[in-house]
N, C-alpha and C. Protein backbone atom coordinates (compact mmCIF):
# COMPACT_ATOMS: atom_id res chain seq x y z
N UNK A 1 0.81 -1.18 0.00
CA UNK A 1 0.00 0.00 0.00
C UNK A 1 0.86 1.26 0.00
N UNK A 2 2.20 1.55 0.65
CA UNK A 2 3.15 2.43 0.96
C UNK A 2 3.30 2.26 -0.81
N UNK A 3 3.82 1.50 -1.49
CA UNK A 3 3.99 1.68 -2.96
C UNK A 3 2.98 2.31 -3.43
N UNK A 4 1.50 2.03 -3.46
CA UNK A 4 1.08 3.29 -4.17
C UNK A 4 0.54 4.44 -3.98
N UNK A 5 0.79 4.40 -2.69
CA UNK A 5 0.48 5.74 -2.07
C UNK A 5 1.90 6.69 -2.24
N UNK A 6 2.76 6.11 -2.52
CA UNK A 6 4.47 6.78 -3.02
C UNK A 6 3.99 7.18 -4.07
N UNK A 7 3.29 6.08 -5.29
CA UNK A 7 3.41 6.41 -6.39
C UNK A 7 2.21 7.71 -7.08
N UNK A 8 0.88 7.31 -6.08
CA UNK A 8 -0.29 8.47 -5.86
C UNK A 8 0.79 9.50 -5.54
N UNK A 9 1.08 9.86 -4.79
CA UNK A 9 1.78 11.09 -4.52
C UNK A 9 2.87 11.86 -5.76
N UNK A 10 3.88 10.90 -6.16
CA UNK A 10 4.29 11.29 -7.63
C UNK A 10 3.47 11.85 -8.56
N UNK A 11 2.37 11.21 -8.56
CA UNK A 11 1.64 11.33 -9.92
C UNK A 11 0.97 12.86 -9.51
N UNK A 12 0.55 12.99 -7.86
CA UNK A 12 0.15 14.29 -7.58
C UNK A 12 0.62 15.64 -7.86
N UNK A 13 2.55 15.06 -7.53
CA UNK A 13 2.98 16.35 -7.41
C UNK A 13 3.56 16.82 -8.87
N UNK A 14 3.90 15.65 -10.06
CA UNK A 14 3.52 15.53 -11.27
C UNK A 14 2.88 16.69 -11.65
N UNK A 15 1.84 16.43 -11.47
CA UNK A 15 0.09 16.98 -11.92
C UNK A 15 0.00 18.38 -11.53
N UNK A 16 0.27 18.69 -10.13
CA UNK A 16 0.68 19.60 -9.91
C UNK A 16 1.49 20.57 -10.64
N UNK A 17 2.67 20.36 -10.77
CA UNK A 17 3.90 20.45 -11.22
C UNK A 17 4.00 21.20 -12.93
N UNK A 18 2.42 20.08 -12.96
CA UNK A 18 2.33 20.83 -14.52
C UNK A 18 1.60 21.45 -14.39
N UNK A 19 0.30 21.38 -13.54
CA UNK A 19 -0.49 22.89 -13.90
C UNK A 19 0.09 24.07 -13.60
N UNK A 20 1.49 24.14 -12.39
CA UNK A 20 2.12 25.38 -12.46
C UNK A 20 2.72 26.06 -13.59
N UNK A 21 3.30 24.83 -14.37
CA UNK A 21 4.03 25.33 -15.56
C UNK A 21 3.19 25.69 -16.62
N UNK A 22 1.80 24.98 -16.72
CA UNK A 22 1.21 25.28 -17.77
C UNK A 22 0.27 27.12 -17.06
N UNK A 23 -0.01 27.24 -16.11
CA UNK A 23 -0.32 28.75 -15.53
C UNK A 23 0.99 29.84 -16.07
N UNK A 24 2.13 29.11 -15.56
CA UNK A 24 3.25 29.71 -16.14
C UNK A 24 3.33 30.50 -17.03
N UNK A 25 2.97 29.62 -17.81
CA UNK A 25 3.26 29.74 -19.59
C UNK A 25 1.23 30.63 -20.00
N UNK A 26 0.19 30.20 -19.22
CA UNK A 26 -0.43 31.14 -19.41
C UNK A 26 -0.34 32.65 -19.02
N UNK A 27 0.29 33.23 -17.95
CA UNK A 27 0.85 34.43 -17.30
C UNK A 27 1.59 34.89 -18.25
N UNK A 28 2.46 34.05 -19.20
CA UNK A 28 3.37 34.15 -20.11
C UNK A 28 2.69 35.01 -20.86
N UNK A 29 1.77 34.10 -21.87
CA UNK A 29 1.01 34.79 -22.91
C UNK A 29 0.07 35.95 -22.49
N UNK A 30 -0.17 36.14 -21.40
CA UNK A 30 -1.34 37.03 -20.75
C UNK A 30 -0.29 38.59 -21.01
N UNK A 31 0.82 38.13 -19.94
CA UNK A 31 1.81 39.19 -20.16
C UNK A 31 2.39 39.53 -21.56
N UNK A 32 2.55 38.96 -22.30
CA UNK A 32 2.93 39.57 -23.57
C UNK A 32 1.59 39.79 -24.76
N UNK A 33 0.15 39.69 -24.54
CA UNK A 33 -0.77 40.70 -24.36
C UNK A 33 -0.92 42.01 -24.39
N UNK A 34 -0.35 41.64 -23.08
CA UNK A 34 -0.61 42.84 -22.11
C UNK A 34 -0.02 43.79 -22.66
N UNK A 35 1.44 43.52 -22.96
CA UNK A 35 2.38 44.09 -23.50
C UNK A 35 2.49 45.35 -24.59
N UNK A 36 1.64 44.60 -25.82
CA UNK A 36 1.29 44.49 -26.89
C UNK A 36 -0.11 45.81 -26.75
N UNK A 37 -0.84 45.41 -25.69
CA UNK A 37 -2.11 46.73 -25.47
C UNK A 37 -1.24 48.05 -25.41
N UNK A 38 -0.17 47.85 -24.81
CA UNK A 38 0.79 49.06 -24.21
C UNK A 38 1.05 49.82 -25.31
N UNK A 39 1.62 49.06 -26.11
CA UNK A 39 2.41 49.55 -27.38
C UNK A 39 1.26 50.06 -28.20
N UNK A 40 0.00 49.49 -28.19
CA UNK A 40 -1.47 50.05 -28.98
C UNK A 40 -1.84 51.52 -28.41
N UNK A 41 -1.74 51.20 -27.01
CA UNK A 41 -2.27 52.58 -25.90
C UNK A 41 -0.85 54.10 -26.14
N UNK A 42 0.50 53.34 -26.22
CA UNK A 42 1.10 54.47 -26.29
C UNK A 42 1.26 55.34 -27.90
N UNK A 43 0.88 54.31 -28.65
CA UNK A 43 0.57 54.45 -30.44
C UNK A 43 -0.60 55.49 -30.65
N UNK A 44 -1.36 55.14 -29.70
CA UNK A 44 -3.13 55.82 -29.60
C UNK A 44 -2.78 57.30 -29.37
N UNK A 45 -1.85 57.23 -27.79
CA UNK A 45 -1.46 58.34 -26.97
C UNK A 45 -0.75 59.52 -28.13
N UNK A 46 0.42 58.54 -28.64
CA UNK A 46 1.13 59.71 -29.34
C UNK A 46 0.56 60.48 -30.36
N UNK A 47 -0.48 59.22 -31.14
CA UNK A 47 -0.88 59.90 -32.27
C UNK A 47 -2.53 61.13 -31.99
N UNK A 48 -2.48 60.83 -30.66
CA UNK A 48 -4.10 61.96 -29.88
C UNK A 48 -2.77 63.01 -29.79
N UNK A 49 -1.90 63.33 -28.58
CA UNK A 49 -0.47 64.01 -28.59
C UNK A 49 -0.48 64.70 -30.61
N UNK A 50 -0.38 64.33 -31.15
CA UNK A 50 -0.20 64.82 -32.56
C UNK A 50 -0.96 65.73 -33.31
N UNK A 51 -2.26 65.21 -32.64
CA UNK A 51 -3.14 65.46 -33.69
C UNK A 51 -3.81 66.75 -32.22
N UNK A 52 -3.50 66.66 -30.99
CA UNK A 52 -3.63 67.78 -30.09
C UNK A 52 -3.00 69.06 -30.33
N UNK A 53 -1.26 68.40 -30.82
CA UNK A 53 -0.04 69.80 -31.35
C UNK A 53 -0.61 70.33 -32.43
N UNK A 54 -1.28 69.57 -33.56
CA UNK A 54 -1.35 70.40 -34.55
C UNK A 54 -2.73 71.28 -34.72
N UNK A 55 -3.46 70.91 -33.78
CA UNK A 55 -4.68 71.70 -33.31
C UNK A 55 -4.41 73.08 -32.81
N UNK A 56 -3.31 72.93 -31.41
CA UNK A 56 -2.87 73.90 -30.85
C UNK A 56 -2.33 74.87 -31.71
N UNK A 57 -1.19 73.90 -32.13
CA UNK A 57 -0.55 74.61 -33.40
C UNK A 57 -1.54 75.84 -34.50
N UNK A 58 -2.54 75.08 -35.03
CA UNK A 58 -3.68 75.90 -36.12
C UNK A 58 -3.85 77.04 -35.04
N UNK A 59 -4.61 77.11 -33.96
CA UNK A 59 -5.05 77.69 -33.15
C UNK A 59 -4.43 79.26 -32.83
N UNK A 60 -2.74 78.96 -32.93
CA UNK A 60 -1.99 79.59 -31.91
C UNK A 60 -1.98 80.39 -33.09
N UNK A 61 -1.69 79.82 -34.90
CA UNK A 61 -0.96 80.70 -36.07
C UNK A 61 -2.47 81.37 -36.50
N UNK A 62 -3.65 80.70 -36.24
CA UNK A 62 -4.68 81.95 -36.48
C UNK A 62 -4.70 82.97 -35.70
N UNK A 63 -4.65 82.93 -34.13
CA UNK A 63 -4.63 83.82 -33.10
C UNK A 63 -3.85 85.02 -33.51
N UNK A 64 -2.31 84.53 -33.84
CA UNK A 64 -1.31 85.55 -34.65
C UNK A 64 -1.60 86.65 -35.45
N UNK A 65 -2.09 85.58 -36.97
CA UNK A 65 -2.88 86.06 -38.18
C UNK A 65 -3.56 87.60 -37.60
N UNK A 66 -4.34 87.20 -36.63
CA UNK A 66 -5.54 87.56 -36.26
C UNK A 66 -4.78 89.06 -36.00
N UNK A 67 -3.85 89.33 -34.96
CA UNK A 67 -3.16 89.94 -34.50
C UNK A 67 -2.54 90.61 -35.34
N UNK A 68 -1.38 90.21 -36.49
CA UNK A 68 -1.16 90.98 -37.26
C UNK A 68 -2.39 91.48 -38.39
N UNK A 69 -3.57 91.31 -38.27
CA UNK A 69 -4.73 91.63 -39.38
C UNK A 69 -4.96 93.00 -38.15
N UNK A 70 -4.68 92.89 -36.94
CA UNK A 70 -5.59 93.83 -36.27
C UNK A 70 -4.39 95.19 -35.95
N UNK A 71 -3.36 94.82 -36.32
CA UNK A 71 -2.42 95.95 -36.16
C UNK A 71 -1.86 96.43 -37.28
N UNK A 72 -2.63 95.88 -38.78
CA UNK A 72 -2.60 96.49 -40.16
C UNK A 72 -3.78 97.29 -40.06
N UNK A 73 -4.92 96.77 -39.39
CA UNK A 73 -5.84 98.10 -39.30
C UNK A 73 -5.95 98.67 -38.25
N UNK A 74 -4.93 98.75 -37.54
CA UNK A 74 -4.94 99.87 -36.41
C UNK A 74 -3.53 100.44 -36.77
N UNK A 75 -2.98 100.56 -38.13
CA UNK A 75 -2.25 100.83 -38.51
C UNK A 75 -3.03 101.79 -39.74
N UNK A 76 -3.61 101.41 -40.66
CA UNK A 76 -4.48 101.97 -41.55
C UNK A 76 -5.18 102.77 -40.80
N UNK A 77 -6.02 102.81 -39.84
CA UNK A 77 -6.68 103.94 -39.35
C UNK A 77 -5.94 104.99 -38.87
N UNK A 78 -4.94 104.77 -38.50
CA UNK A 78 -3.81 105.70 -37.79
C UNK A 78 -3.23 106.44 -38.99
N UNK A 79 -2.95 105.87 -40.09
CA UNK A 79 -2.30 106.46 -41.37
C UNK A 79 -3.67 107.31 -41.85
N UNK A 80 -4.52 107.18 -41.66
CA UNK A 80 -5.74 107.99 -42.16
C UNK A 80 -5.77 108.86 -41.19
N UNK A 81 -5.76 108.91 -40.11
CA UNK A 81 -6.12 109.72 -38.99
C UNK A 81 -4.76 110.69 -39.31
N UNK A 82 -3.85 110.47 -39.30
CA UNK A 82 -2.45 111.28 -39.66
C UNK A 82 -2.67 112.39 -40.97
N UNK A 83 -3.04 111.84 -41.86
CA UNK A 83 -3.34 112.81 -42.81
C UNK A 83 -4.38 114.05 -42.36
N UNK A 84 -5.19 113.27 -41.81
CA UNK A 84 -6.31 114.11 -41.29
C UNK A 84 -5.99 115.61 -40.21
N UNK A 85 -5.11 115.02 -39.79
CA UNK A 85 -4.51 115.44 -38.57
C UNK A 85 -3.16 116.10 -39.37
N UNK A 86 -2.50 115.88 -39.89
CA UNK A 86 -1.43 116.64 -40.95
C UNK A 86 -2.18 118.04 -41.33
N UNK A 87 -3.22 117.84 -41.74
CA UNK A 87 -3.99 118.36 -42.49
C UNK A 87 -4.27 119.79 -41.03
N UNK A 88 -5.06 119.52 -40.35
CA UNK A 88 -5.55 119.97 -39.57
C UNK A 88 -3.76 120.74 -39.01
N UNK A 89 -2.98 120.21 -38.39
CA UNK A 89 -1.96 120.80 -38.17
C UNK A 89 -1.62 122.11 -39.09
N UNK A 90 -1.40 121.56 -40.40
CA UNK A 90 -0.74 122.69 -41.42
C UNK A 90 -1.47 123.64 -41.05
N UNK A 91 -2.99 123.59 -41.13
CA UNK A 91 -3.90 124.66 -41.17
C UNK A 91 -3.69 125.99 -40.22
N UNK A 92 -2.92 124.94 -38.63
CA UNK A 92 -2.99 126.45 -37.86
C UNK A 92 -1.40 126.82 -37.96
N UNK A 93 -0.73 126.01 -38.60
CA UNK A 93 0.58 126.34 -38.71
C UNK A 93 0.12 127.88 -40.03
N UNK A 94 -0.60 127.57 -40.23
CA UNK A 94 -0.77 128.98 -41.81
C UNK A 94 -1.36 130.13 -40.89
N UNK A 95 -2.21 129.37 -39.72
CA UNK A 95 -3.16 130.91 -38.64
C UNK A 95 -2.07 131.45 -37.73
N UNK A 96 -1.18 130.50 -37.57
CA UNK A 96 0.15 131.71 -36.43
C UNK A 96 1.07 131.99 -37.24
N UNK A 97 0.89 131.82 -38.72
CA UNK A 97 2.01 132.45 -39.31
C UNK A 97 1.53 133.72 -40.34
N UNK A 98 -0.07 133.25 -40.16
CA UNK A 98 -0.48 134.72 -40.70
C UNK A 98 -0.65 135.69 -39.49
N UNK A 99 -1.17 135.59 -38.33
CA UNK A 99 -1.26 135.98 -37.09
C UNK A 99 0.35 136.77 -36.86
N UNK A 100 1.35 136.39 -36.88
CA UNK A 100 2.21 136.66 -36.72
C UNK A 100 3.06 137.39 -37.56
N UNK A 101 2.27 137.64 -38.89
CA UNK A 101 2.36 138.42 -40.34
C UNK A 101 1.62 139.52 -39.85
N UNK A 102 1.07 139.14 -39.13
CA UNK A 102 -0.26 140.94 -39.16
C UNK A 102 0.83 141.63 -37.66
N UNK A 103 0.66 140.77 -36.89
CA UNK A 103 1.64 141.50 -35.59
C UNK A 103 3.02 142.04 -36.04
N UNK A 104 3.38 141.51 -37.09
CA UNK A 104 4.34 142.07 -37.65
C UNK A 104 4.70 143.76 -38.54
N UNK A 105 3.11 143.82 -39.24
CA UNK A 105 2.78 144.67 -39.85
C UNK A 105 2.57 145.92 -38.67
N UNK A 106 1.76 145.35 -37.67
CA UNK A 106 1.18 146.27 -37.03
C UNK A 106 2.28 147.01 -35.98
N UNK A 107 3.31 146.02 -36.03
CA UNK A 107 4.44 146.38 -35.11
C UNK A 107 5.03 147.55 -36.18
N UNK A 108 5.23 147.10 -37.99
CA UNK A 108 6.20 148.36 -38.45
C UNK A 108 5.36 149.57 -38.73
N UNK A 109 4.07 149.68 -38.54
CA UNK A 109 2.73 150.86 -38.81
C UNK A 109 2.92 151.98 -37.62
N UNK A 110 3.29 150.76 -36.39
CA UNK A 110 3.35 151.79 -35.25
C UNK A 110 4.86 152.23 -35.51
N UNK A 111 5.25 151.51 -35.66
CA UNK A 111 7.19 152.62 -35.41
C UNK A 111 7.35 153.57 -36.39
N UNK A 112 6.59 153.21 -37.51
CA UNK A 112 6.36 154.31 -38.52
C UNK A 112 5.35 155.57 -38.24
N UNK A 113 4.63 155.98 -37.42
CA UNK A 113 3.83 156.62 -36.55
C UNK A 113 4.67 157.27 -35.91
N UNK A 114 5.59 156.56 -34.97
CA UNK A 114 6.20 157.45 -33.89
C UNK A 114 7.57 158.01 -34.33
């Protein structure tokens, strides 16, 4: 009876022996899976990452655009306003220089008087 209760026991730890190895070897394949999702998830990641930069990217060179469109016409209004204002300048530049034509006159009327 000691014989096959030796040999029951072999065959147990046998049996055993292999379902560890065969778990083994399933952990195996589970893990290189697993692995494999990683490389899908960081593929996913980079290419969301990509397609986020070149969003930002559009975003940032319209914002710009936008900016230089708004300081060509706050540039154009200013070049209009300048003329305007040129304009308006000359005008009293001609009133204190006629103003200052008559004070002139009136200054040689009187010394010619006295």
């Amino acid at each position: 009876m000691s014989e096959s209760q030796s040999r029951y026991s072999i065959v147990e730890r046998l049996t055993q022996r292999k379902l560890d190895i065969m778990t083994a070897k399933f952990k195996l394949k589970e893990e290189l899976i697993h692995k494999e999702q990683k490389i899908s998830e960081l593929r996913q990641d980079l290419e969301n990452w990509d397609k986020d930069i070149s969003e930002d990217i559009s975003r940032e060179r319209r914002q710009k655009e936008r900016l230089v469109e708004q300081a060509i016409q706050i540039h154009s209004n200013f070049s209009e306003r300048m003329a305007d204002k040129e304009e308006i300048f000359d005008k009293k530049i001609i009133a204190i220089e006629s103003a200052l034509k008559s004070l002139e006159e009136i200054s040689k009327t009187s010394q010619a008087s006295t």
